[in-house]
C-alpha atoms as a PDB file:
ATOM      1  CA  UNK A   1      87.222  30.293 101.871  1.00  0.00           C
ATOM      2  CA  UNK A   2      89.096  29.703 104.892  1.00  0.00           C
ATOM      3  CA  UNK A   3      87.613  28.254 107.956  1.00  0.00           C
ATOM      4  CA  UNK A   4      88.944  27.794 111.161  1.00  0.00           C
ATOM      5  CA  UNK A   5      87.652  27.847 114.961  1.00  0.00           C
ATOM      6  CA  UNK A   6      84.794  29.925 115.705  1.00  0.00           C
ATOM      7  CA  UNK A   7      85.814  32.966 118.601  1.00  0.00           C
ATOM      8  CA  UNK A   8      83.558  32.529 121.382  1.00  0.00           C
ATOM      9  CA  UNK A   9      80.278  34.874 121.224  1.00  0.00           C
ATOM     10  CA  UNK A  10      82.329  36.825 124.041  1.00  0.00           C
ATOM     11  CA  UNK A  11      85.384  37.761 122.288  1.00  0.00           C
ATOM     12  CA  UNK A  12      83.141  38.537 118.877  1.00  0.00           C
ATOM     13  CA  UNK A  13      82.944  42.543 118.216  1.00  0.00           C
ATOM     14  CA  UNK A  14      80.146  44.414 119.089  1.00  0.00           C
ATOM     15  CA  UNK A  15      79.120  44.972 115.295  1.00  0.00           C
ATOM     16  CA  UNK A  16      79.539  41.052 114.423  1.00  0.00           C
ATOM     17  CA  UNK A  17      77.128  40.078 118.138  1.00  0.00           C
ATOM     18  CA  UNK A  18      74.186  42.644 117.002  1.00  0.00           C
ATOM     19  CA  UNK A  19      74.441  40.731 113.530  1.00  0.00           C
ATOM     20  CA  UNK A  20      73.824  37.626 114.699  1.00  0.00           C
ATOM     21  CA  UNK A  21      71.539  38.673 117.090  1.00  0.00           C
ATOM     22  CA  UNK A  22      68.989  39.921 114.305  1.00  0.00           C
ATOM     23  CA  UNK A  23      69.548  36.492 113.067  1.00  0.00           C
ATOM     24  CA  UNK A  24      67.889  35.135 116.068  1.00  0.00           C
ATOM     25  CA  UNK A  25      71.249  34.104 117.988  1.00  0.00           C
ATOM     26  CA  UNK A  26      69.799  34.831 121.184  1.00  0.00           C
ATOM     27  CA  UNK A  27      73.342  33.809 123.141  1.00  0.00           C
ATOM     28  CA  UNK A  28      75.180  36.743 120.689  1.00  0.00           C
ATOM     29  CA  UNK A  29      72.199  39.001 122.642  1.00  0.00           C
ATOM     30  CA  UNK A  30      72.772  37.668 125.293  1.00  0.00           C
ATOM     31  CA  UNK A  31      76.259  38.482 125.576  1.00  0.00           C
ATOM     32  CA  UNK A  32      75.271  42.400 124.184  1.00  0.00           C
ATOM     33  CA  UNK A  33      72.802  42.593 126.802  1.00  0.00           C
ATOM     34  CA  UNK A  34      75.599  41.428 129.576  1.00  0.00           C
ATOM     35  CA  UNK A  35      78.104  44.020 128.347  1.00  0.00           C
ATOM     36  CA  UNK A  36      75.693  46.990 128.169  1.00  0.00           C
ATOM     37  CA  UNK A  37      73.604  45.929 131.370  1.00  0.00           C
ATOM     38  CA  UNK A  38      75.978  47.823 134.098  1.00  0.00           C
ATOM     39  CA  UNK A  39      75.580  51.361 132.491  1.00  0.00           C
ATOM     40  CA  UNK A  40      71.700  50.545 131.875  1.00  0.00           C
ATOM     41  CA  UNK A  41      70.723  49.459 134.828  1.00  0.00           C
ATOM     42  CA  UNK A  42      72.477  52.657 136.576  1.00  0.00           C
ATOM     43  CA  UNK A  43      70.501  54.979 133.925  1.00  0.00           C
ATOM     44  CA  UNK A  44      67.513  52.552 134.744  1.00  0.00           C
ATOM     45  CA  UNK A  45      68.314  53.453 138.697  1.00  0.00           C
ATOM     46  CA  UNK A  46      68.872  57.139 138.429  1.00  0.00           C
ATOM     47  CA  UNK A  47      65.426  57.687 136.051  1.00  0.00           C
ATOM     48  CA  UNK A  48      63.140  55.815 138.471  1.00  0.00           C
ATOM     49  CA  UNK A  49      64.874  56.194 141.637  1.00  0.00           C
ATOM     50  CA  UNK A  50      63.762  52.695 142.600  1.00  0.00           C
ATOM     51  CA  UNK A  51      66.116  49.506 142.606  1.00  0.00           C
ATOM     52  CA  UNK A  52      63.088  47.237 142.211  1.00  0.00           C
ATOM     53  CA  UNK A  53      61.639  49.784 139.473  1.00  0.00           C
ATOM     54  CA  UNK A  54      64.483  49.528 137.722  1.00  0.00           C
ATOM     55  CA  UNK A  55      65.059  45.939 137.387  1.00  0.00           C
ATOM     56  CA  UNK A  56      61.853  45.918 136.553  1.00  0.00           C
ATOM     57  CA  UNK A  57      62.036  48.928 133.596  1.00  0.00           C
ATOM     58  CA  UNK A  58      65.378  47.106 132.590  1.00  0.00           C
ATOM     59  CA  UNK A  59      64.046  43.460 132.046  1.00  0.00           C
ATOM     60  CA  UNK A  60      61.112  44.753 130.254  1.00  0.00           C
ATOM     61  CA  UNK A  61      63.302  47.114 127.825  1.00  0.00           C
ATOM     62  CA  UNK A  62      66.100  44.386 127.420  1.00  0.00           C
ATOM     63  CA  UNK A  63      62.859  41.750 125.976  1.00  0.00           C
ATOM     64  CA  UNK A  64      61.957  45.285 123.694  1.00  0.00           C
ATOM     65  CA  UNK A  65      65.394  45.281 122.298  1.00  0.00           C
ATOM     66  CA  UNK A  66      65.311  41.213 121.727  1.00  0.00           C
ATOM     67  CA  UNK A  67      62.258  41.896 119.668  1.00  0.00           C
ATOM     68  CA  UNK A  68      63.027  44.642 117.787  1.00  0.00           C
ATOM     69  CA  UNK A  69      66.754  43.878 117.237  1.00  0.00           C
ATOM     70  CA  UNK A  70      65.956  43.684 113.789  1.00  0.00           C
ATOM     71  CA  UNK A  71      65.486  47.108 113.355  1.00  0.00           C
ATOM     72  CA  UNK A  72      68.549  48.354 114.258  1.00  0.00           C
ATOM     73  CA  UNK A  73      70.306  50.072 111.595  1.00  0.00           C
ATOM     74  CA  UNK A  74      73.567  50.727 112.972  1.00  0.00           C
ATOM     75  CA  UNK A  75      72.983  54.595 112.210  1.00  0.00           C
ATOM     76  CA  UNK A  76      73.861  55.171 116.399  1.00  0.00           C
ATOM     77  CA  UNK A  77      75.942  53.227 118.404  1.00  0.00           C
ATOM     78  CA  UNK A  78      73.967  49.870 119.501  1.00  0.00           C
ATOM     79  CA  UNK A  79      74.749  51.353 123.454  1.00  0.00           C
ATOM     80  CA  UNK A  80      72.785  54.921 122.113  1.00  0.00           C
ATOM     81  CA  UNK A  81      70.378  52.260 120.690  1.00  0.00           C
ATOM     82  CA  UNK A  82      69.700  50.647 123.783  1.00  0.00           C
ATOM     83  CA  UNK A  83      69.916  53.809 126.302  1.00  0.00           C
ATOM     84  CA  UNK A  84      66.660  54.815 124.299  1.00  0.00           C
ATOM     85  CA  UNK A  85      65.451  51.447 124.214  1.00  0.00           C
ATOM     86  CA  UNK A  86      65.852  51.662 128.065  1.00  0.00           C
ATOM     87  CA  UNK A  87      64.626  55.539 128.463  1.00  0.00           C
ATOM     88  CA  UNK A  88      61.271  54.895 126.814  1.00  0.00           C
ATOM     89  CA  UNK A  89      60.469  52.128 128.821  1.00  0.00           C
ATOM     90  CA  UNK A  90      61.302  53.826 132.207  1.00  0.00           C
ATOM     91  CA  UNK A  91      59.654  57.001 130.659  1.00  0.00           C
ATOM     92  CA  UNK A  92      56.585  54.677 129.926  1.00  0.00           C
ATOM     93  CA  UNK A  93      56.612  53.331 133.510  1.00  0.00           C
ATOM     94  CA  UNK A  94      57.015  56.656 134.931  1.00  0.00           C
ATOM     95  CA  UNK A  95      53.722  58.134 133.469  1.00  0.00           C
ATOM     96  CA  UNK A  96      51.664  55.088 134.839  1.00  0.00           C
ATOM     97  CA  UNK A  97      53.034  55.097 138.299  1.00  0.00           C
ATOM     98  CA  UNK A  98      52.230  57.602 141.283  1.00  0.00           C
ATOM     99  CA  UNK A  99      55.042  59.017 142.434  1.00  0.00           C
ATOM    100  CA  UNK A 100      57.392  57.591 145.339  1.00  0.00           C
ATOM    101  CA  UNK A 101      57.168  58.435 148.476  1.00  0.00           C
ATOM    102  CA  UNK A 102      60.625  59.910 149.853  1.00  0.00           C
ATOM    103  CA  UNK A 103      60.508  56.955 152.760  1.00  0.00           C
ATOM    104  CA  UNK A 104      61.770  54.529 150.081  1.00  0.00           C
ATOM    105  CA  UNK A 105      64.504  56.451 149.203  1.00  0.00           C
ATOM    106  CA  UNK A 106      67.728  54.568 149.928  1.00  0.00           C
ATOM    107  CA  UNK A 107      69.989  56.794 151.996  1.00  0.00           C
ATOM    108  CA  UNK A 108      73.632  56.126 150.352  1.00  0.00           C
ATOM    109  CA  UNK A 109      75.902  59.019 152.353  1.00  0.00           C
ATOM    110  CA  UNK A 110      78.555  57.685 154.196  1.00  0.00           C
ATOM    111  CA  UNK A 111      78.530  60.280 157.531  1.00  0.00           C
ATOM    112  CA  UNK A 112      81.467  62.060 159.052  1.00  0.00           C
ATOM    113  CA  UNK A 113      79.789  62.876 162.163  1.00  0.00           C
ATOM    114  CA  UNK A 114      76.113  62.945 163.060  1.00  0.00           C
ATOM    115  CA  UNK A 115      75.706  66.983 162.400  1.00  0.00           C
ATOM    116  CA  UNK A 116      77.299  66.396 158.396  1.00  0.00           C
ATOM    117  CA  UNK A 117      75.524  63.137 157.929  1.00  0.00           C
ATOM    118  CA  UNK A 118      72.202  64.698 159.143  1.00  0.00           C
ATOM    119  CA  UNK A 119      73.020  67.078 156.399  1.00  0.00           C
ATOM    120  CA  UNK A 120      74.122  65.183 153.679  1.00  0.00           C
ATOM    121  CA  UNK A 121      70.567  62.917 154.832  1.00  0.00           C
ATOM    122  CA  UNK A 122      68.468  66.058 154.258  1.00  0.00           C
ATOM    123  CA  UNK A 123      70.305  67.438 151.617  1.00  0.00           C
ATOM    124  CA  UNK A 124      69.935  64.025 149.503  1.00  0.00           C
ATOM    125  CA  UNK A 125      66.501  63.391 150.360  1.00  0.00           C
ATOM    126  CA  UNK A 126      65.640  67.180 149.120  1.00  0.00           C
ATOM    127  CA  UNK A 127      67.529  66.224 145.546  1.00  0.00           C
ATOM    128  CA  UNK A 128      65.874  62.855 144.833  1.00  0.00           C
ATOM    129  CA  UNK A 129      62.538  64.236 145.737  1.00  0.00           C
ATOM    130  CA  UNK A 130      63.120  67.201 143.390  1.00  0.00           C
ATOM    131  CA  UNK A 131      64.572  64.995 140.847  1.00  0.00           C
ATOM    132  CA  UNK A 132      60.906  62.943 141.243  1.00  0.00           C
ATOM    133  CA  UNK A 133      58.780  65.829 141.058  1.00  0.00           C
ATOM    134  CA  UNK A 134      60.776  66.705 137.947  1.00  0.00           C
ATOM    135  CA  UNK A 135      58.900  65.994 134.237  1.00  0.00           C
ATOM    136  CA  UNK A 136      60.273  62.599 133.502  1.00  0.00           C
ATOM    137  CA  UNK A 137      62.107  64.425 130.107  1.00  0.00           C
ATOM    138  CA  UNK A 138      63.690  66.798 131.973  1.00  0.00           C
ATOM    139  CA  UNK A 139      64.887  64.070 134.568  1.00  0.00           C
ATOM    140  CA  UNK A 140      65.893  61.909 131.763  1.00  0.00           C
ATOM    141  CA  UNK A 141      67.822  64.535 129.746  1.00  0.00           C
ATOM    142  CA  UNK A 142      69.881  66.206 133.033  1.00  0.00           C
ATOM    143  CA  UNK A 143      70.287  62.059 133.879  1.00  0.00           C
ATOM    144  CA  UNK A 144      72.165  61.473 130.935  1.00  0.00           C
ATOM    145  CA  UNK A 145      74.122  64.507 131.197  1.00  0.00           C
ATOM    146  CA  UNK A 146      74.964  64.968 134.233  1.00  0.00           C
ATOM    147  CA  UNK A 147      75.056  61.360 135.740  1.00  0.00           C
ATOM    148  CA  UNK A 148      75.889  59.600 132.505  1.00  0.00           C
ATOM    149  CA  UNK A 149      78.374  61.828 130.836  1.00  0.00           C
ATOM    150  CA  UNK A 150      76.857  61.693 127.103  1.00  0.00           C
ATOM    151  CA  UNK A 151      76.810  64.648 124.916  1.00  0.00           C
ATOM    152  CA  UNK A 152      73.921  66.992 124.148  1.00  0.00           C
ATOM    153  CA  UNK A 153      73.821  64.797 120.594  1.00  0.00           C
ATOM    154  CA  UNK A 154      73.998  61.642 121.656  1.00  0.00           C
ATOM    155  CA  UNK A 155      71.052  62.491 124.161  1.00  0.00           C
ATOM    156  CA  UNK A 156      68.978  64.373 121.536  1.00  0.00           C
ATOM    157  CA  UNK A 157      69.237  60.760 119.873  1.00  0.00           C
ATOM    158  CA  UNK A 158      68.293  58.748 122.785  1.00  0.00           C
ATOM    159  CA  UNK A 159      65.533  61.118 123.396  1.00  0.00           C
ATOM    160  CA  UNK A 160      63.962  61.632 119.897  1.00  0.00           C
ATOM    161  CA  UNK A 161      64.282  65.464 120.805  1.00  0.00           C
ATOM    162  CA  UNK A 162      66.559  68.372 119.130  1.00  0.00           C
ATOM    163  CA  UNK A 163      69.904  69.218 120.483  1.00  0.00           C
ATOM    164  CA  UNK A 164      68.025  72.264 121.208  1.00  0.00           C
ATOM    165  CA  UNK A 165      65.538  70.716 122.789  1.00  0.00           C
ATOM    166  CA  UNK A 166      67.963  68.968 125.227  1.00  0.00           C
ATOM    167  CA  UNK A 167      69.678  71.922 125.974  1.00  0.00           C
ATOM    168  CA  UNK A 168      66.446  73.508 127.245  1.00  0.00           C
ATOM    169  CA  UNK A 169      65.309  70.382 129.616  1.00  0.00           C
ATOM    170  CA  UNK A 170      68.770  70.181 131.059  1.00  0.00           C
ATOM    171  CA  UNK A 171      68.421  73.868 131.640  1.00  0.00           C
ATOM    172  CA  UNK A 172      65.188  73.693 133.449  1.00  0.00           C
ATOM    173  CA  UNK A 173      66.026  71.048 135.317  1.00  0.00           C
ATOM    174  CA  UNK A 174      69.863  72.373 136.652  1.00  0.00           C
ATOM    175  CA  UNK A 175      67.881  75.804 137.546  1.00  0.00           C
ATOM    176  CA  UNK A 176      65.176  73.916 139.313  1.00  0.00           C
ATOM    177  CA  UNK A 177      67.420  72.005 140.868  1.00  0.00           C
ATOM    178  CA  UNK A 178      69.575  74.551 141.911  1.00  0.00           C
ATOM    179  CA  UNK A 179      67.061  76.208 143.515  1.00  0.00           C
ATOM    180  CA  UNK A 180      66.221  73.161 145.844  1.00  0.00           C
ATOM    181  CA  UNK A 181      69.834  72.637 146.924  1.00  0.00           C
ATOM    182  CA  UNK A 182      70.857  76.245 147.356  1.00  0.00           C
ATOM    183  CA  UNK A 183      70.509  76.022 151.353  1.00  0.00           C
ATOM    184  CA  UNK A 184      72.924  73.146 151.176  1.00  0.00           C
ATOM    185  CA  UNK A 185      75.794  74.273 149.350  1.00  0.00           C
END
């Protein structure tokens, strides 16, 4: 058996780092965690719609996935893994919290002049508080399609729902939210 030097846990393939996580290599984890973390912490962001939220949701669901690492089969991707790993903790945060009020809504238009930005202010502040009032699996299934990009399968994954079932929520929610942002189109 040939041996030779050991790649850094950095350089190691995804499939090698999630083995030797669920051996309890915490570093291989950590470097899983590190190169997922951008794209969960956005979906954390955009499910909330609170920074501090979601740093919070995210910490929590990234010490989920440490302790449950070992039951990861490989049957998804280990990023559709952790998307739901991340999605059921926000969900779970979202049905013990109040809602936000739309004062802590981060204004992140960049204005034109002072007529457009007004605008684009409203118009923004009408969409996130929509997107609040929204049933958190509607939010979270037009999130991932329409924010993230992933397909109606991989989100029926994520979700635990049907395809079909997707399909509907995202429905719902584009209608609703068309609704709400018809007088600024």
């Amino acid at each position: 058996m040939p041996t030779g030097p050991v790649p850094p846990r950095a350089e190691l393939d995804e499939a090698t780092l999630v083995v030797r996580a669920q051996e309890g290599d915490a570093r291989a984890f950590e470097v899983l965690a590190r190169r997922h973390q951008p794209a969960l912490y956005r979906l954390a962001v955009r499910v909330m719609g609170d920074r501090a939220e979601a740093e919070d949701a995210l910490q929590e669901a990234l010490l989920d996935a440490w302790r449950r690492i070992g039951r990861f089969r490989g049957e998804s991707a280990f990023s559709t893994w952790m998307y739901r790993v991340v999605t059921n903790r926000c969900l779970d945060m979202l049905r013990r919290r109040p809602p936000l009020p739309v004062d802590r809504v981060a204004d992140s238009a960049a204005p034109d002049s002072p007529e457009r930005s007004a605008e684009v202010d409203a118009g923004m502040v009408a969409l996130r508080r929509e997107l609040r009032s929204l049933r958190a699996e509607l939010r979270v299934c037009w999130v991932l399609r329409e924010l993230e990009g992933l397909s109606y399968a991989e989100i029926a994954q994520i979700t635990g729902a049907s395809e079909d079932a997707v399909r509907g929520r995202i429905h719902r929610a584009r209608v609703r939210l068309s609704e709400v942002m018809r007088p600024w189109r």
